[in-house]
C-alpha atoms as a PDB file:
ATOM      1  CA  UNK A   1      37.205 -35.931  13.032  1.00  0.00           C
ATOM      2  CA  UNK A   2      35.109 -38.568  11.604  1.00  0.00           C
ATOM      3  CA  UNK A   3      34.362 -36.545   8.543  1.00  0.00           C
ATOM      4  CA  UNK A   4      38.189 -35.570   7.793  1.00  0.00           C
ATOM      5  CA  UNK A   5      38.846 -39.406   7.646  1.00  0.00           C
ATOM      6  CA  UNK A   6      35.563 -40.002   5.540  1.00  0.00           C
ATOM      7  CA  UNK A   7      37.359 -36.917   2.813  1.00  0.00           C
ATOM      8  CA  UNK A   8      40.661 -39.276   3.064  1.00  0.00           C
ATOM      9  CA  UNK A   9      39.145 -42.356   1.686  1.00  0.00           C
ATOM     10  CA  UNK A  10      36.442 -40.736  -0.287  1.00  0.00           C
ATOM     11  CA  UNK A  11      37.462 -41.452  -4.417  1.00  0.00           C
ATOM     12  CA  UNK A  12      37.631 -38.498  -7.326  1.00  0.00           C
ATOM     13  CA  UNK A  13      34.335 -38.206  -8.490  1.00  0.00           C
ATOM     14  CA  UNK A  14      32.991 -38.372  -4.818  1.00  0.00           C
ATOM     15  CA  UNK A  15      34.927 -35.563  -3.590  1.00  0.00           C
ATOM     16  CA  UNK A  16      33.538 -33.500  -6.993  1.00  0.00           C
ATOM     17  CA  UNK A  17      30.442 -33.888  -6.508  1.00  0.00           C
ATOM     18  CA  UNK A  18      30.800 -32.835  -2.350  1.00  0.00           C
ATOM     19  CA  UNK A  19      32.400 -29.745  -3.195  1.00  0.00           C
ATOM     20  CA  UNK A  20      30.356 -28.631  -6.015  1.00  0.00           C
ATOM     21  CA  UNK A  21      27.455 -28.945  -3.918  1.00  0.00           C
ATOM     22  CA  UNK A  22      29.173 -26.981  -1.240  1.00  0.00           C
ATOM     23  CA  UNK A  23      30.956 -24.333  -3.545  1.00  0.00           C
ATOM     24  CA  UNK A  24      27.357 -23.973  -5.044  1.00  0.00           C
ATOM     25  CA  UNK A  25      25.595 -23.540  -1.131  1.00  0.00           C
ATOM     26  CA  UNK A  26      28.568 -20.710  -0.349  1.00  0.00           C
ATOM     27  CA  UNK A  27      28.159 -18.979  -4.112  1.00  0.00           C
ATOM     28  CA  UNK A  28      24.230 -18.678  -2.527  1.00  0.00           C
ATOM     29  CA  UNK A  29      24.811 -17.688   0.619  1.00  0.00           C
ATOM     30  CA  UNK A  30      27.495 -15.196  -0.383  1.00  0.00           C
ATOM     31  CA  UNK A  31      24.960 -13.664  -3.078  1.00  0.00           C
ATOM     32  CA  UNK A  32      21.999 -13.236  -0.543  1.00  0.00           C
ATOM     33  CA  UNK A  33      24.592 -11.424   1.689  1.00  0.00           C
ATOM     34  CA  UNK A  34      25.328  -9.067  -0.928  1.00  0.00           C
ATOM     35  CA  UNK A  35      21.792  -8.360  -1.987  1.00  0.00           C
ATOM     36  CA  UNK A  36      20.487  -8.005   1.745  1.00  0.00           C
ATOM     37  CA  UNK A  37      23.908  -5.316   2.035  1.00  0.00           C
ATOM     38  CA  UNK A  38      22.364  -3.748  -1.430  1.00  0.00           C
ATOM     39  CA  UNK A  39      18.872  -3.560   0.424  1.00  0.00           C
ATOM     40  CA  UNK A  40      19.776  -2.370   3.854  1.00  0.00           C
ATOM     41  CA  UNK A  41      22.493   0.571   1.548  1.00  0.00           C
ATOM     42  CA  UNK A  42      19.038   1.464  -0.438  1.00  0.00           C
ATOM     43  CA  UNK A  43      16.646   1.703   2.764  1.00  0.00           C
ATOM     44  CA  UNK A  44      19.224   3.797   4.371  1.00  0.00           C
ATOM     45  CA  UNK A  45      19.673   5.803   1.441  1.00  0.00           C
ATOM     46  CA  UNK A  46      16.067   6.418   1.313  1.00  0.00           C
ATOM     47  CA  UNK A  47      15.854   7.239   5.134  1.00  0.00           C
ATOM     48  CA  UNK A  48      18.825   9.861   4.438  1.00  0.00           C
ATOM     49  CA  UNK A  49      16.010  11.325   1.384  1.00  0.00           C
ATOM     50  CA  UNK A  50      13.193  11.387   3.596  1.00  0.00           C
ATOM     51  CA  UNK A  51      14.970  13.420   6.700  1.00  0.00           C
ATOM     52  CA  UNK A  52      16.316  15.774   4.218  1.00  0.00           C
ATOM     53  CA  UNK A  53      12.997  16.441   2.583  1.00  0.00           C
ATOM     54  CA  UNK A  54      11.520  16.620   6.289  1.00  0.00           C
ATOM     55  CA  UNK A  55      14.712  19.570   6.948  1.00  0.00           C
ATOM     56  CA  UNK A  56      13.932  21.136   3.911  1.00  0.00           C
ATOM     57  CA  UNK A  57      10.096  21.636   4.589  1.00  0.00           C
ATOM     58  CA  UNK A  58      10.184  22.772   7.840  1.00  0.00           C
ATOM     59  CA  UNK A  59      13.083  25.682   6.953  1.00  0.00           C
ATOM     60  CA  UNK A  60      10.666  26.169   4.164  1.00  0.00           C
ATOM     61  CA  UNK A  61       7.821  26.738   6.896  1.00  0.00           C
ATOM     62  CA  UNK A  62       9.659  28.514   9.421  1.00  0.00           C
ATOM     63  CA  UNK A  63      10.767  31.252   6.388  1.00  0.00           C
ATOM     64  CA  UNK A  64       7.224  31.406   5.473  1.00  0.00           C
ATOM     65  CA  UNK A  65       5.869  35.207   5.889  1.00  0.00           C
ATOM     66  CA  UNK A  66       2.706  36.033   7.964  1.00  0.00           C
ATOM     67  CA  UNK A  67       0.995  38.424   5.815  1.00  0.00           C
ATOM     68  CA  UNK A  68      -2.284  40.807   6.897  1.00  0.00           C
ATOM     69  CA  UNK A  69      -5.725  39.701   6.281  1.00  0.00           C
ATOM     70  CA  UNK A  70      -6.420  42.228   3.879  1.00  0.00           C
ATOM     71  CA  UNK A  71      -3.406  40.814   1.789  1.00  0.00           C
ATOM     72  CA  UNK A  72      -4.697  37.781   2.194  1.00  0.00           C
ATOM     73  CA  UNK A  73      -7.866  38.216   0.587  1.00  0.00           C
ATOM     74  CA  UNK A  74      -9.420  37.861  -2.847  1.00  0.00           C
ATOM     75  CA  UNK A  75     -12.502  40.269  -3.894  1.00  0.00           C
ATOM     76  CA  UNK A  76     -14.908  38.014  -6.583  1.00  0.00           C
ATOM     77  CA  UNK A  77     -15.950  40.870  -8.795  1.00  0.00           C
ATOM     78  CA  UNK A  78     -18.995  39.600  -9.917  1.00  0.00           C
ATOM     79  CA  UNK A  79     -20.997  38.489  -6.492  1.00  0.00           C
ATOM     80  CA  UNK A  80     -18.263  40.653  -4.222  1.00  0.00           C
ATOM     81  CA  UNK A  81     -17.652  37.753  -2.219  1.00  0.00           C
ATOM     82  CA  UNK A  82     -14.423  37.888  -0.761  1.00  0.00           C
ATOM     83  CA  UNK A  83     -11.911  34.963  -0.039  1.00  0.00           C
ATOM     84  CA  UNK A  84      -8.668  33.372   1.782  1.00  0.00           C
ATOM     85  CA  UNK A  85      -6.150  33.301  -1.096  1.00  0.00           C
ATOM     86  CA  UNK A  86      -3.398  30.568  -0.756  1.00  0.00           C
ATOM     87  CA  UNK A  87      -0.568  32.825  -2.196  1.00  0.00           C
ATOM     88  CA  UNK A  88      -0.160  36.406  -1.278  1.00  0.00           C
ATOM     89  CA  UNK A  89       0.206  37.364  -4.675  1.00  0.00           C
ATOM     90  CA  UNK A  90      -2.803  35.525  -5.901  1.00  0.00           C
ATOM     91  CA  UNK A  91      -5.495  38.372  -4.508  1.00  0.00           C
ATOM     92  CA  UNK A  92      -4.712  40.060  -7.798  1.00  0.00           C
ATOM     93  CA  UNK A  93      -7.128  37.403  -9.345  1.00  0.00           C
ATOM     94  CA  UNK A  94      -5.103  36.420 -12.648  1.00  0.00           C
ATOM     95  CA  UNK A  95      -4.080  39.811 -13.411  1.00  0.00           C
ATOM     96  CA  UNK A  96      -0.931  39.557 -14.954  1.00  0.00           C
ATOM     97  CA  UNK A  97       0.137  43.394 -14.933  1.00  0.00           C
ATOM     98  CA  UNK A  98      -2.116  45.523 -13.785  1.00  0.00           C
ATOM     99  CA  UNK A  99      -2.637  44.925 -10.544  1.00  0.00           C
ATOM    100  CA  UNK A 100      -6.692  44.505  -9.280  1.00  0.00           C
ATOM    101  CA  UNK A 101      -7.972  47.348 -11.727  1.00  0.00           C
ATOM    102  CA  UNK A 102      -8.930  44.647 -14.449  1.00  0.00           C
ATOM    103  CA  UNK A 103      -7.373  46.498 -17.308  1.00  0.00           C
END
């Protein structure tokens, strides 16, 4: 009450300078609202990525193929050590047509 009687008798210039300050304290506040909603839209957004990426690779793992050893396996031709390949394919060693006969 006491400060709606202080506005009454308060002159021009007074009553400028008060609501300047508090137009300026609201034009803050209203902007750090808005940036904390454009953060918390972002991190959500991001979250949303993430779980989709997390869907994606595990249908990716579930269609994955369990192949036999032998298919599995690449021959070194020069020490005939043989190894785990990491694609199927790959036991042709770099072969591009021919298959494992090195032509």
């Amino acid at each position: 009450m006491f400060f709606l009687f202080r506005i009454l008798f308060m002159n021009k210039k007074d009553l400028a300078l008060m609501n300047k300050r508090h137009g300026s304290l609201f034009a803050y506040a209203r902007g750090r609202i808005l940036s904390d909603n454009k953060k918390r839209e972002e991190k959500d957004k991001q979250e949303k990525l993430l779980a989709k990426k997390k869907e994606e690779k595990d249908k990716k793992d579930e269609k994955k193929e369990i192949w036999s050893e032998k298919a599995g396996t690449i021959r070194n031709r020069l020490n005939n050590k043989k190894r785990l390949s990491e694609d199927r394919w790959n036991r042709f060693a770099g072969t591009a047509e021919s298959g494992g006969r090195g032509r």
